[in-house]
C-alpha atoms as a PDB file:
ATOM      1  CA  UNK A   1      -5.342  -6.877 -21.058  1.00  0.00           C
ATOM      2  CA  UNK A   2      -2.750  -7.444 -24.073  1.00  0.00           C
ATOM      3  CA  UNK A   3      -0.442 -10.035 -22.643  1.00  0.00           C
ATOM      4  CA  UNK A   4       2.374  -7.395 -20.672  1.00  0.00           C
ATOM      5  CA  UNK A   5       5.631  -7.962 -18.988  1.00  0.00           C
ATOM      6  CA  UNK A   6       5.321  -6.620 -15.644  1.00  0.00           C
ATOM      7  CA  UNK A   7       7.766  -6.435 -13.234  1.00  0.00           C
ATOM      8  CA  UNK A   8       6.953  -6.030  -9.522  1.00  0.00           C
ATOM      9  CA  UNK A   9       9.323  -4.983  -7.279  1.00  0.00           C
ATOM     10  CA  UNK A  10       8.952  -5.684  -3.631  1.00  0.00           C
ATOM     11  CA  UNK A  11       6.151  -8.535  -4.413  1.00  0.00           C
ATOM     12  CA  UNK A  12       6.704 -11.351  -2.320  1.00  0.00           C
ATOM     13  CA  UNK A  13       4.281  -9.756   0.612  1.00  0.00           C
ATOM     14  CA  UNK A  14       0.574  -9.534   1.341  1.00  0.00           C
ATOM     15  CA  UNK A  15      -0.110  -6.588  -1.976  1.00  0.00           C
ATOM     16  CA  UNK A  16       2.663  -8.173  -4.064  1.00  0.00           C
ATOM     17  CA  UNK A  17       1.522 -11.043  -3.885  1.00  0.00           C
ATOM     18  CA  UNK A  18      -2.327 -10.191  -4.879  1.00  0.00           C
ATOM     19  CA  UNK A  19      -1.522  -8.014  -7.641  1.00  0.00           C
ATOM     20  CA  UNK A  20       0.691 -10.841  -8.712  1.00  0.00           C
ATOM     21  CA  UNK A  21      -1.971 -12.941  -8.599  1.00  0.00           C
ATOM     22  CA  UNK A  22      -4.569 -10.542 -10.346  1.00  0.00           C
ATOM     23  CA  UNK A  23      -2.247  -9.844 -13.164  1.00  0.00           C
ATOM     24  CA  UNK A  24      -1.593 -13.393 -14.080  1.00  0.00           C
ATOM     25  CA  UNK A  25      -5.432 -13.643 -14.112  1.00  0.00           C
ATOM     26  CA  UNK A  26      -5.516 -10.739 -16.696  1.00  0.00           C
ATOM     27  CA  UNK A  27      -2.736 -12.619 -18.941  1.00  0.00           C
ATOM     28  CA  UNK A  28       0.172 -11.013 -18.009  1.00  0.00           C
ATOM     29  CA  UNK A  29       3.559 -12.314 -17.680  1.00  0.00           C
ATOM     30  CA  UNK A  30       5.010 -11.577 -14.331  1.00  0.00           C
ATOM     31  CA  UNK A  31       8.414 -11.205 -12.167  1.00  0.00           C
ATOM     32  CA  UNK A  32       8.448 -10.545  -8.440  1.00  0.00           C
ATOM     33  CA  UNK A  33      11.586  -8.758  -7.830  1.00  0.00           C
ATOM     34  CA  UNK A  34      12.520  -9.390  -3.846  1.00  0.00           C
ATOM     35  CA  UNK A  35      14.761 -10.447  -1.298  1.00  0.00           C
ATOM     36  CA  UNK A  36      13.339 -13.474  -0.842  1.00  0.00           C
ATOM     37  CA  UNK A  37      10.532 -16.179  -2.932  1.00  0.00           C
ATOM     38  CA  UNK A  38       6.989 -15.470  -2.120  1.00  0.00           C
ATOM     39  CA  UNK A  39       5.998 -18.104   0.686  1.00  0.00           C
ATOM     40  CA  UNK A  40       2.794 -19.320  -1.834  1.00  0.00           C
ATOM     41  CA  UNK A  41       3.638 -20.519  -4.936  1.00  0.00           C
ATOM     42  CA  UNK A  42       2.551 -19.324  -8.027  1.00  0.00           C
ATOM     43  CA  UNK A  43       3.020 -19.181 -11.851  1.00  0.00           C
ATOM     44  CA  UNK A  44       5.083 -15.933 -12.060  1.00  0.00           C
ATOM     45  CA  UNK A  45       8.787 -15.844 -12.366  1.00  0.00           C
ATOM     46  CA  UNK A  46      11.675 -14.661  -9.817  1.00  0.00           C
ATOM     47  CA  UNK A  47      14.438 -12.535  -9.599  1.00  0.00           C
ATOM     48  CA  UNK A  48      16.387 -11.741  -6.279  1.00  0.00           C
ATOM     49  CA  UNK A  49      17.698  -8.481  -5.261  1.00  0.00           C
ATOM     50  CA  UNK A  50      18.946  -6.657  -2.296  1.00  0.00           C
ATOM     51  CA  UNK A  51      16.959  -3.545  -3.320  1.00  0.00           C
ATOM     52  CA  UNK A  52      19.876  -1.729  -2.344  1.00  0.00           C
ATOM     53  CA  UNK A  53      22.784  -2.526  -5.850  1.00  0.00           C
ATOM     54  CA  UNK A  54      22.763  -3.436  -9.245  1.00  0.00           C
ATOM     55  CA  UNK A  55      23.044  -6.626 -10.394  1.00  0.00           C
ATOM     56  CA  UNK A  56      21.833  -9.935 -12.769  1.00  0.00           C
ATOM     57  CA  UNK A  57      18.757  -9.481 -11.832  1.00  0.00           C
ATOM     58  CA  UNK A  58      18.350  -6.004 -14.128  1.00  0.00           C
ATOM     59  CA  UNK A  59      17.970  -8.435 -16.947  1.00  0.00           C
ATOM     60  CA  UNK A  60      14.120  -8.393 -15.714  1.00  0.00           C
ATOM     61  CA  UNK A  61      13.923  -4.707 -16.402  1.00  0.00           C
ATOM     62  CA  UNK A  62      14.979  -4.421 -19.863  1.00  0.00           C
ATOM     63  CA  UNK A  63      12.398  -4.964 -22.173  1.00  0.00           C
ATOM     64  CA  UNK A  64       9.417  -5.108 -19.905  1.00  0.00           C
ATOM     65  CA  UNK A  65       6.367  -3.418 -20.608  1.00  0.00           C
ATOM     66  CA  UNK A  66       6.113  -2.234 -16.958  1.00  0.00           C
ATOM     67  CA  UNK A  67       7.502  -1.819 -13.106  1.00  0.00           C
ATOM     68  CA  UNK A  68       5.551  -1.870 -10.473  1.00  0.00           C
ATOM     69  CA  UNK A  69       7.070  -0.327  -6.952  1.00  0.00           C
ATOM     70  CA  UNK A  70       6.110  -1.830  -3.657  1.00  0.00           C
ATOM     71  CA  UNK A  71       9.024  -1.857  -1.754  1.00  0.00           C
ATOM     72  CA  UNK A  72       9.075  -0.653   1.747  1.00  0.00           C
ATOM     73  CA  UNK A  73      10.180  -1.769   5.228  1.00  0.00           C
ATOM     74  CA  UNK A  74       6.919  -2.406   7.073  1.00  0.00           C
ATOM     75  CA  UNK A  75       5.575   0.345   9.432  1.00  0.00           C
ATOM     76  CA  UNK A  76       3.943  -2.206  11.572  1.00  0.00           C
ATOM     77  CA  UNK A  77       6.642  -1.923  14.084  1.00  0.00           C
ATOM     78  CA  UNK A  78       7.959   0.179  17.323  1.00  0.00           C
ATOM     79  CA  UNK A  79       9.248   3.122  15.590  1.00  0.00           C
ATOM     80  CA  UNK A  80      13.278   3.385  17.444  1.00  0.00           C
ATOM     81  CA  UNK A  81      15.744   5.511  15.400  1.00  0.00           C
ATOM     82  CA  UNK A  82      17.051   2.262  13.616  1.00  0.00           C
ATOM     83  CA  UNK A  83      13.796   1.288  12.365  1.00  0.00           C
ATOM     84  CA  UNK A  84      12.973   4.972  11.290  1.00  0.00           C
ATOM     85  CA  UNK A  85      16.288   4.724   9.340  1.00  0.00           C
ATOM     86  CA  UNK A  86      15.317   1.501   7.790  1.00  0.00           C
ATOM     87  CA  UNK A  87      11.724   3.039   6.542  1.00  0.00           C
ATOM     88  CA  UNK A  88      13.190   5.445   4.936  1.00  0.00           C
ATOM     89  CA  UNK A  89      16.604   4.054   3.579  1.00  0.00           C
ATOM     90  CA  UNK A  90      14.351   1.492   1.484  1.00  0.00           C
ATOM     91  CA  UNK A  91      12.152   3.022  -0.114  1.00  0.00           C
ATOM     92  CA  UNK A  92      14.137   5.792  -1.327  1.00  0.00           C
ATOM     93  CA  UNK A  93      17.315   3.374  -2.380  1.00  0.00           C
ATOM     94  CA  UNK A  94      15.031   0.664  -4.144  1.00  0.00           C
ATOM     95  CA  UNK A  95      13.518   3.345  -5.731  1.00  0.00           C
ATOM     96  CA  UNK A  96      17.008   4.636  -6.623  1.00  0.00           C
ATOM     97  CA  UNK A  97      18.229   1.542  -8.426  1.00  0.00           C
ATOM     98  CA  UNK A  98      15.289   0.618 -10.027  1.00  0.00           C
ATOM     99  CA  UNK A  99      15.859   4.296 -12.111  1.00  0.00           C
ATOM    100  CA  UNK A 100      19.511   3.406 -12.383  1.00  0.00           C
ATOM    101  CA  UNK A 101      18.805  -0.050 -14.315  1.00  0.00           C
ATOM    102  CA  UNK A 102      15.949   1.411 -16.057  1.00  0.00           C
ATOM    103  CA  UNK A 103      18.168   4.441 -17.306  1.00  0.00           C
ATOM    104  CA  UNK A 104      21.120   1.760 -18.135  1.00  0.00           C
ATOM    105  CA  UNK A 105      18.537  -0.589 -19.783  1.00  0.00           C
ATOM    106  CA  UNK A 106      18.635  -1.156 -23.650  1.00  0.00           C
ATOM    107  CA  UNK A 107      14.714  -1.101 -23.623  1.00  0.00           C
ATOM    108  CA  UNK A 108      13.565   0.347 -20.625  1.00  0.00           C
ATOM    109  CA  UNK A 109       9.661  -0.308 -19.618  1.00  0.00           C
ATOM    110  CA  UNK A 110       7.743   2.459 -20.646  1.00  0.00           C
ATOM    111  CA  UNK A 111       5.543   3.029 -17.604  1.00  0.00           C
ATOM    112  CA  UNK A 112       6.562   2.618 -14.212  1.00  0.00           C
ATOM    113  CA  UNK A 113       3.956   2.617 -11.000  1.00  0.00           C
ATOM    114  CA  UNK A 114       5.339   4.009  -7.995  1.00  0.00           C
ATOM    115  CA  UNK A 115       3.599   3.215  -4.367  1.00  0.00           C
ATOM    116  CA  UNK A 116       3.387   5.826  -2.233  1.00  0.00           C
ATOM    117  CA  UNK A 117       1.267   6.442   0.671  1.00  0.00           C
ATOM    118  CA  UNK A 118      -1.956   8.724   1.784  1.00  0.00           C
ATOM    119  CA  UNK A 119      -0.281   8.667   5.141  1.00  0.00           C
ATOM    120  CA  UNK A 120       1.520  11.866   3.092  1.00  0.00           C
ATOM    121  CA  UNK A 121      -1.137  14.070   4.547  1.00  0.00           C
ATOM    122  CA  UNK A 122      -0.588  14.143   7.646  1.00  0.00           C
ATOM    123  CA  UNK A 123      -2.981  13.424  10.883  1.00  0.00           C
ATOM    124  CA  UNK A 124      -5.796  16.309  10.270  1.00  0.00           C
ATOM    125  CA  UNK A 125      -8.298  15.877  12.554  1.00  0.00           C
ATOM    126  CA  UNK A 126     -11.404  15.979  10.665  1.00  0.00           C
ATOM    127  CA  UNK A 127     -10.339  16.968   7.077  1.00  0.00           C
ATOM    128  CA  UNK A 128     -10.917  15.298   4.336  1.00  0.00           C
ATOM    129  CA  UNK A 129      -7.846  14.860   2.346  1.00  0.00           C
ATOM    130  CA  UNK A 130      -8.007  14.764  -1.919  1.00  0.00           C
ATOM    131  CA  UNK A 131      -4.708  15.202  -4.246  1.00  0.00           C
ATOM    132  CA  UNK A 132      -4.700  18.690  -3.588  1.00  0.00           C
ATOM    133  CA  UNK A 133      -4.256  18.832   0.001  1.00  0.00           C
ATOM    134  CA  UNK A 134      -1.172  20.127   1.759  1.00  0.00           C
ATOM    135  CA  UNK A 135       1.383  17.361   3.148  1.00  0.00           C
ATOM    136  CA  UNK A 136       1.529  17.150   6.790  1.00  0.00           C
ATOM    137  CA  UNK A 137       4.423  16.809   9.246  1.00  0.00           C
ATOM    138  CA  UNK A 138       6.395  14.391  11.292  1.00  0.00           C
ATOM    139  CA  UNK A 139       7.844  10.540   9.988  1.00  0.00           C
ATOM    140  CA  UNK A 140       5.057   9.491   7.984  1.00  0.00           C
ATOM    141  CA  UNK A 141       4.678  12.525   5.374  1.00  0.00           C
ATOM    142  CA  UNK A 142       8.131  13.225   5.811  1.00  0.00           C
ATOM    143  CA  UNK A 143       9.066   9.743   4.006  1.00  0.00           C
ATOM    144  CA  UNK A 144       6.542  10.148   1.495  1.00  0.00           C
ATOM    145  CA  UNK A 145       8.054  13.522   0.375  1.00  0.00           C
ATOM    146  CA  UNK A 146      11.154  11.256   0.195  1.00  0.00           C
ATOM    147  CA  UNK A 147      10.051   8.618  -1.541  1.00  0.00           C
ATOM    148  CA  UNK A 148       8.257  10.777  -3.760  1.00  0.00           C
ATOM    149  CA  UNK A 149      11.062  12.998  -4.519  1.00  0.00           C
ATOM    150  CA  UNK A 150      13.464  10.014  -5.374  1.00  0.00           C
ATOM    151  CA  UNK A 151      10.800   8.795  -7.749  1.00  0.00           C
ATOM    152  CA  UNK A 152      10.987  12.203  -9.664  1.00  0.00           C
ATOM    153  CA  UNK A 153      14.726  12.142  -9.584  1.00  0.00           C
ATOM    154  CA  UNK A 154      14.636   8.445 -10.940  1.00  0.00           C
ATOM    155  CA  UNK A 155      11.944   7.860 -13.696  1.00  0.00           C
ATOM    156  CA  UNK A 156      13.253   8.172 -17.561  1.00  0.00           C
ATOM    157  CA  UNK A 157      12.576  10.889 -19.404  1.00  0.00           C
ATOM    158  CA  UNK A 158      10.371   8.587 -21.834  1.00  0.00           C
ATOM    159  CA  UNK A 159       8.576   7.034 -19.215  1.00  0.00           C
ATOM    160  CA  UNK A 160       4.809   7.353 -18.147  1.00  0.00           C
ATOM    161  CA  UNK A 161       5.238   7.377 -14.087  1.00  0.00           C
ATOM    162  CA  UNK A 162       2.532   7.290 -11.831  1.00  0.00           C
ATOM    163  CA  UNK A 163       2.518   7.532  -8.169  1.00  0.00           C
ATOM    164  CA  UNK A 164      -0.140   5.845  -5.876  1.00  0.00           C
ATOM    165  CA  UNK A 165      -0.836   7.495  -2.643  1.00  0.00           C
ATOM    166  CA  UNK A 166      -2.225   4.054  -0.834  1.00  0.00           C
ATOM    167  CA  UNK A 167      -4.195   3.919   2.009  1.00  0.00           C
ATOM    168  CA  UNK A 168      -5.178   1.000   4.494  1.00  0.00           C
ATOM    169  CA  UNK A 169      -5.778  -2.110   1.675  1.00  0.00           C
ATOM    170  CA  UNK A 170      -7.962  -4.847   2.920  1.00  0.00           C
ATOM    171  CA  UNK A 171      -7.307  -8.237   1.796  1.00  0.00           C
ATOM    172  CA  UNK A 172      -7.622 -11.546   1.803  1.00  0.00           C
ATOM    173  CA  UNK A 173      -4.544 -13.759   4.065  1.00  0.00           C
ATOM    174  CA  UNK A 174      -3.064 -16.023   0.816  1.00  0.00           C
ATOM    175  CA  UNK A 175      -0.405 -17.343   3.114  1.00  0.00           C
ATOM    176  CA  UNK A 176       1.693 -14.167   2.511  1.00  0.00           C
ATOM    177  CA  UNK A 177       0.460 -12.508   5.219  1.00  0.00           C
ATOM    178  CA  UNK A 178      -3.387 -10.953   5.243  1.00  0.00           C
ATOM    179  CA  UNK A 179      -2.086  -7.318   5.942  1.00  0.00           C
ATOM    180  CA  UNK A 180      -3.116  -5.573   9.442  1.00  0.00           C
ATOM    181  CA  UNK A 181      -6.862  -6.895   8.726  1.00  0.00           C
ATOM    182  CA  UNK A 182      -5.533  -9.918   9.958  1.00  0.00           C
ATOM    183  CA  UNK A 183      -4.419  -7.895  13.086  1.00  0.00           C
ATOM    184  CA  UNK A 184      -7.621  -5.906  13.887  1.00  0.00           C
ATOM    185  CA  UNK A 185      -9.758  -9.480  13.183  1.00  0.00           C
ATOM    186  CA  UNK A 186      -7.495 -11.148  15.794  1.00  0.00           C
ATOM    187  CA  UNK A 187      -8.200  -7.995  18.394  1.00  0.00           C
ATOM    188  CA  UNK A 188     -11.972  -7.813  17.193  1.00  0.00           C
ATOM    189  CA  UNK A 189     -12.288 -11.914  18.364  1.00  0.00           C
ATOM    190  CA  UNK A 190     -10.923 -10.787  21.449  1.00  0.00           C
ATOM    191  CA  UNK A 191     -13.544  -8.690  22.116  1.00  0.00           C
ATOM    192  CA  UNK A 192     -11.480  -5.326  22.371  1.00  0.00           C
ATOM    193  CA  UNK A 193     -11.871  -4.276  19.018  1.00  0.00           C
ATOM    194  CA  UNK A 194     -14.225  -1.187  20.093  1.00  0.00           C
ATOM    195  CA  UNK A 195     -13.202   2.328  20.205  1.00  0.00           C
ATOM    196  CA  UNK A 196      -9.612   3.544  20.282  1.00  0.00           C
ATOM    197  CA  UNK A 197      -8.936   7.203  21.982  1.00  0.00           C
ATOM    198  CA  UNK A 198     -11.305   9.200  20.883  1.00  0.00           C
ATOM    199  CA  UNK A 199     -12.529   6.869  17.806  1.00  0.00           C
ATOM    200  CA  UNK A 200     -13.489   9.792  15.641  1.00  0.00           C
ATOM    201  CA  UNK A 201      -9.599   9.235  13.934  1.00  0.00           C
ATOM    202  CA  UNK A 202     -10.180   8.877  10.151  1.00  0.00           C
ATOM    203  CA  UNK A 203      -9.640   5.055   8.851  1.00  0.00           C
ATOM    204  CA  UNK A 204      -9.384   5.480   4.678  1.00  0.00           C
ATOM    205  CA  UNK A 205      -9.172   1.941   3.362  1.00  0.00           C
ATOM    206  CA  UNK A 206      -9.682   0.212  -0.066  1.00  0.00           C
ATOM    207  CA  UNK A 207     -10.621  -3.792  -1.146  1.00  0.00           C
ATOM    208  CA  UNK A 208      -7.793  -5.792  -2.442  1.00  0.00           C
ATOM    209  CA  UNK A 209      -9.433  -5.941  -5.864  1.00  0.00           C
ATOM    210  CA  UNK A 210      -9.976  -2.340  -6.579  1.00  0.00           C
ATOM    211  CA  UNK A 211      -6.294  -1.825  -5.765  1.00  0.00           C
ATOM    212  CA  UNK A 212      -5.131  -4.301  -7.940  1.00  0.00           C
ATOM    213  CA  UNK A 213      -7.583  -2.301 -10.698  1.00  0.00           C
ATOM    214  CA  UNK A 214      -5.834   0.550 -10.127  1.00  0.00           C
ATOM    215  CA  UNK A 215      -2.763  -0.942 -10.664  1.00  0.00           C
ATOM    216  CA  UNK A 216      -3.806  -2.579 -13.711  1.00  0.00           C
ATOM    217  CA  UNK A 217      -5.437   0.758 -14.995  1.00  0.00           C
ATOM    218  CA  UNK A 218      -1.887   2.723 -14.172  1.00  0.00           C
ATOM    219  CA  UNK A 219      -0.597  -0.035 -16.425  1.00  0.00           C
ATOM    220  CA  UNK A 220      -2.865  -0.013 -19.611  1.00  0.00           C
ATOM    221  CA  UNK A 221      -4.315   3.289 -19.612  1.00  0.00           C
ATOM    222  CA  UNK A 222      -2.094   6.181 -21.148  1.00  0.00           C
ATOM    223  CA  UNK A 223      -4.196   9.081 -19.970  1.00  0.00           C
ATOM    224  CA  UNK A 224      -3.018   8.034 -16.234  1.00  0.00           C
ATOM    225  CA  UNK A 225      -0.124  10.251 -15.266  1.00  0.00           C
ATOM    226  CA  UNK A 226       0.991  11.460 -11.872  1.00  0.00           C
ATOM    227  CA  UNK A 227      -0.146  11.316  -8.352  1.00  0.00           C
ATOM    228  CA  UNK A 228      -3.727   9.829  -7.740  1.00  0.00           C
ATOM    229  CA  UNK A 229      -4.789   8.676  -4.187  1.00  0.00           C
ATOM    230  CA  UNK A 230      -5.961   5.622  -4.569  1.00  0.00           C
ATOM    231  CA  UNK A 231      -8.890   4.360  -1.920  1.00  0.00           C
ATOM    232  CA  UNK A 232     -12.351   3.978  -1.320  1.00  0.00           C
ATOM    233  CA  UNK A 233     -14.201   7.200  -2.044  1.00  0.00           C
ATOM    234  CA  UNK A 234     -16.046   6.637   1.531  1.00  0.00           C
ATOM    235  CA  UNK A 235     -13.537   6.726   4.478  1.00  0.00           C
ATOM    236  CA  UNK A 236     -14.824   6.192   7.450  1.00  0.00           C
ATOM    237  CA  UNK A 237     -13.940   7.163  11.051  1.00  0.00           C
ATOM    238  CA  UNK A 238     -12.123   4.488  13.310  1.00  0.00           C
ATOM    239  CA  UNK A 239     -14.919   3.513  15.673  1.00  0.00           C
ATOM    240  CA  UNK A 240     -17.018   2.962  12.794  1.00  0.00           C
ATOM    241  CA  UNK A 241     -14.582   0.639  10.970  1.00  0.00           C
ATOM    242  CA  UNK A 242     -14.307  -1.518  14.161  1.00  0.00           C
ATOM    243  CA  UNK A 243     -18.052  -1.553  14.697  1.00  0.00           C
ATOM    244  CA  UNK A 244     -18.636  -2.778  10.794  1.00  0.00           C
ATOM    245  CA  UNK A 245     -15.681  -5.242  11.472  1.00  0.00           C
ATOM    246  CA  UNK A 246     -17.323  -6.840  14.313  1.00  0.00           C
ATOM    247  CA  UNK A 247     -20.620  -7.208  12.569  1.00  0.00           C
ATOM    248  CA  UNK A 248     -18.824  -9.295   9.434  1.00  0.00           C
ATOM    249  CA  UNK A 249     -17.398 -11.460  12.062  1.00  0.00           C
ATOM    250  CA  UNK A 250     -20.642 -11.383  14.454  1.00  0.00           C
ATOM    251  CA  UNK A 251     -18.314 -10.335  17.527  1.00  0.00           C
ATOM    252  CA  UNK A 252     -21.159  -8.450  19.509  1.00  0.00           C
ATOM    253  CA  UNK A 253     -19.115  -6.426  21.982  1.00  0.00           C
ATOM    254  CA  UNK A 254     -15.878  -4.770  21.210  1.00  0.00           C
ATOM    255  CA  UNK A 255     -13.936  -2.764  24.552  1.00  0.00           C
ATOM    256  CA  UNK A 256     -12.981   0.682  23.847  1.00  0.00           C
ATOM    257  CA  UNK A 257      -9.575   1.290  24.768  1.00  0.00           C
ATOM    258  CA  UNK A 258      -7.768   4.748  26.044  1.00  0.00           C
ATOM    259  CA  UNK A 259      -4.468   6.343  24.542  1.00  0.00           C
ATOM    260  CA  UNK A 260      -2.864   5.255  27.599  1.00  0.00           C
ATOM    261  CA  UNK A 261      -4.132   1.674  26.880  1.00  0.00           C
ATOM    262  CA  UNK A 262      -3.379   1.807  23.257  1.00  0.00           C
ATOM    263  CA  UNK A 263       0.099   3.365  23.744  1.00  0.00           C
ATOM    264  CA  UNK A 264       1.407   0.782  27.034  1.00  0.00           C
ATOM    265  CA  UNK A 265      -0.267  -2.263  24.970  1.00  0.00           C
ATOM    266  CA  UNK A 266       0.924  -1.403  21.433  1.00  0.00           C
ATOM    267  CA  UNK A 267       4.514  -1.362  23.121  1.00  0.00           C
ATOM    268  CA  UNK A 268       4.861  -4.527  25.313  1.00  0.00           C
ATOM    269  CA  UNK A 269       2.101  -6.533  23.772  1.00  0.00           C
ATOM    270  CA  UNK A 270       1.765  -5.935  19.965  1.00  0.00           C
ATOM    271  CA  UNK A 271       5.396  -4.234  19.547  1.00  0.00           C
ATOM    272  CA  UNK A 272       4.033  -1.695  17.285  1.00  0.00           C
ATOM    273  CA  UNK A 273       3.458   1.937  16.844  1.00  0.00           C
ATOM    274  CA  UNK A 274       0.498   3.422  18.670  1.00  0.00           C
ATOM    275  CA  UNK A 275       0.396   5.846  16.802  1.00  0.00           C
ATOM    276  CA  UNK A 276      -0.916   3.522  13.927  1.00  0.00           C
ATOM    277  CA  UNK A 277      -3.816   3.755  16.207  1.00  0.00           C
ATOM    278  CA  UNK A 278      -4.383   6.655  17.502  1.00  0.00           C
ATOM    279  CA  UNK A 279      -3.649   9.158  14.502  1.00  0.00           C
ATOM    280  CA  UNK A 280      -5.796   8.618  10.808  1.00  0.00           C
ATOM    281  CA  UNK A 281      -7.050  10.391   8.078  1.00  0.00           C
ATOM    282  CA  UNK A 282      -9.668  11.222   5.769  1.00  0.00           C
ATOM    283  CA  UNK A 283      -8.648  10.764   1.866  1.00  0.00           C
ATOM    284  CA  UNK A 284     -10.797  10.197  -1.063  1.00  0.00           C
ATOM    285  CA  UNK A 285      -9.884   9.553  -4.560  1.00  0.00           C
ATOM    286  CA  UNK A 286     -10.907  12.825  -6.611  1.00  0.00           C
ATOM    287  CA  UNK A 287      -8.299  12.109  -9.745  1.00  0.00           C
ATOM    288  CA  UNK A 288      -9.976   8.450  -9.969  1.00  0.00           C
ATOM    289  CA  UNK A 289     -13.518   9.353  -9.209  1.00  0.00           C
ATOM    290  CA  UNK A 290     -13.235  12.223 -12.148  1.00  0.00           C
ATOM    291  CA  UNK A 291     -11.594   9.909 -14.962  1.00  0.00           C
ATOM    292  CA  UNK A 292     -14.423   7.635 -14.544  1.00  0.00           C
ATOM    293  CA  UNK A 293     -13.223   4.667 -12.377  1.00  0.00           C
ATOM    294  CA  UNK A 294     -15.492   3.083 -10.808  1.00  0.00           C
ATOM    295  CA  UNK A 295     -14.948   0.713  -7.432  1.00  0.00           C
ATOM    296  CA  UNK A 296     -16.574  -2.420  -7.234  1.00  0.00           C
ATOM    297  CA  UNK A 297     -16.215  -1.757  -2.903  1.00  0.00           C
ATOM    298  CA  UNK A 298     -16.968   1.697  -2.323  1.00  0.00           C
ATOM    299  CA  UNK A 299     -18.924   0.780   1.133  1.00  0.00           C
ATOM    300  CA  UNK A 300     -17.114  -0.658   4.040  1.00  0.00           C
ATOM    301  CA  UNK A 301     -19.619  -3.280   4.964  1.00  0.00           C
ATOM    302  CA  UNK A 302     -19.984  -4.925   1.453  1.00  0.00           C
ATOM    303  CA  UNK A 303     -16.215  -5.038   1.516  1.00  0.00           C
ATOM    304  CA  UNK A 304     -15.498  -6.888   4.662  1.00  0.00           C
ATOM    305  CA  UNK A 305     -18.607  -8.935   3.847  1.00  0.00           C
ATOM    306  CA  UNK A 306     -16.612 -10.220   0.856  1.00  0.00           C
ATOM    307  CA  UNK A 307     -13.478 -10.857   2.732  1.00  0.00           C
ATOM    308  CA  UNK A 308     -14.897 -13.200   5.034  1.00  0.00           C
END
């Protein structure tokens, strides 16, 4: 890649941070936009924000070759009617400012990639999800319509936007945080990291690197243009994941757990949502898969195997 100015917004977590990373490694130049420094170190440059106003730090924006978008509150988390608010409040008002100082911007970057999330479609049972499915219903695809929508409203005119429906991304743990692998490692050591409810829940996922190629590629390429769900082309269902899990860490036994388990324990023990859980989906990447791109981990076990 042509040396590029990229900006990334939201980059001091676990993705941020390994896009970061990757891009530098292509010879870009790089600024995390965030609330706070990255807790590794690293040789791109920083701008604070609130994610919220304008400010100094739209001096980043102008003239940059490109924004990247990964601000969100976590979803980790017990979902009470503050934290709902908060999930949905920033995504849709960092998305909001970001268009602002791009629109006000003497050069604004001429592409901009949004995140979104695959968690858009819903909870379907056994369906397999591609960029023509129908959104489902409830929190999840609710704030993706949101965040979506704002992202229409927001992008310039001149820009190239494209939005990336993201599904579970598996990583490595740089220090920032190794994303909920880290989590399901911790309960797959345990030995309960068997079957949840009914197990058959779909769990679509995608390697750290082949995210950070399709951020790269929504950088570069000009052809890319809209909404493309980006994960592996082979989702697999939740009892499955777990079971290939345990064999990269050569756990032998993993307890299956009931929704009444999973929903008592997420609560008081791992103050999350159970529903993270006990609700998935199947997506697969048509757009990618039919302009050619090709994932270095399309199989579950030859990802984890690299993560170890």
């Amino acid at each position: 890649m042509n040396q590029k100015s990229v900006v990334i917004a939201g980059g001091s977590g676990f993705l941020g941070v390994s896009l970061a990373s990757h891009l530098l490694e292509s010879g870009c130049r790089v600024t995390v936009l965030s609330r706070n420094q990255p807790k590794v170190s690293g040789q791109w440059d920083f701008a604070e924000w609130d994610a919220r106003t304008l400010g100094p730090w739209q001096s980043v924006i102008d003239g940059a070759d490109a924004v990247v978008n990964l601000v969100g509150r976590s979803v980790d988390c017990i979902k009470t009617p503050d934290h709902c608010d908060e999930i949905l409040r920033s995504r849709v008002e960092a998305t909001r400012v970001l268009g602002e100082a791009m629109k006000a911007a003497e050069a604004p970057p001429p592409v901009w990639v949004q995140m979104s999330t695959a968690h858009i479609y819903g909870d379907p049972p056994s369906l397999v999800c591609t960029e023509m499915s129908p959104f489902g219903y409830g929190l999840a695809p609710d704030v993706g319509r949101a965040w979506e929508s704002e992202f229409a409203n927001a992008i310039h005119p001149d820009q190239r936007g494209v939005v990336l429906r993201t599904s579970f991304v598996v990583g490595r743990d740089r220090g920032a945080g190794g994303g909920a692998l880290s989590r399901l490692r911790l309960i797959a050591r345990l030995g309960l990291g068997g079957k949840v409810g009914s197990g058959q829940q779909g769990m679509s996922w995608i390697h750290e690197r082949d995210m950070n190629r399709i951020f790269e590629r929504a950088i570069v390429d000009p052809s890319m243009q809209g909404a493309y769900i980006a994960s592996s082309p082979n989702p697999v269902a939740q009892q499955d994941f777990m079971r290939s899990l345990r064999r990269s860490l050569s756990v032998p036994i993993g307890l299956p757990a009931t929704e009444t388990m999973v929903r008592l324990g997420a609560h008081w023990f791992l103050r999350t949502d159970p529903e993270l859980a006990l609700y998935g989906r199947y997506v697969v990447p048509d757009r990618l898969t039919a302009s050619g791109f090709e994932f270095d981990f399309p199989n579950l076990d030859d990802a984890l195997a690299d993560l170890k």
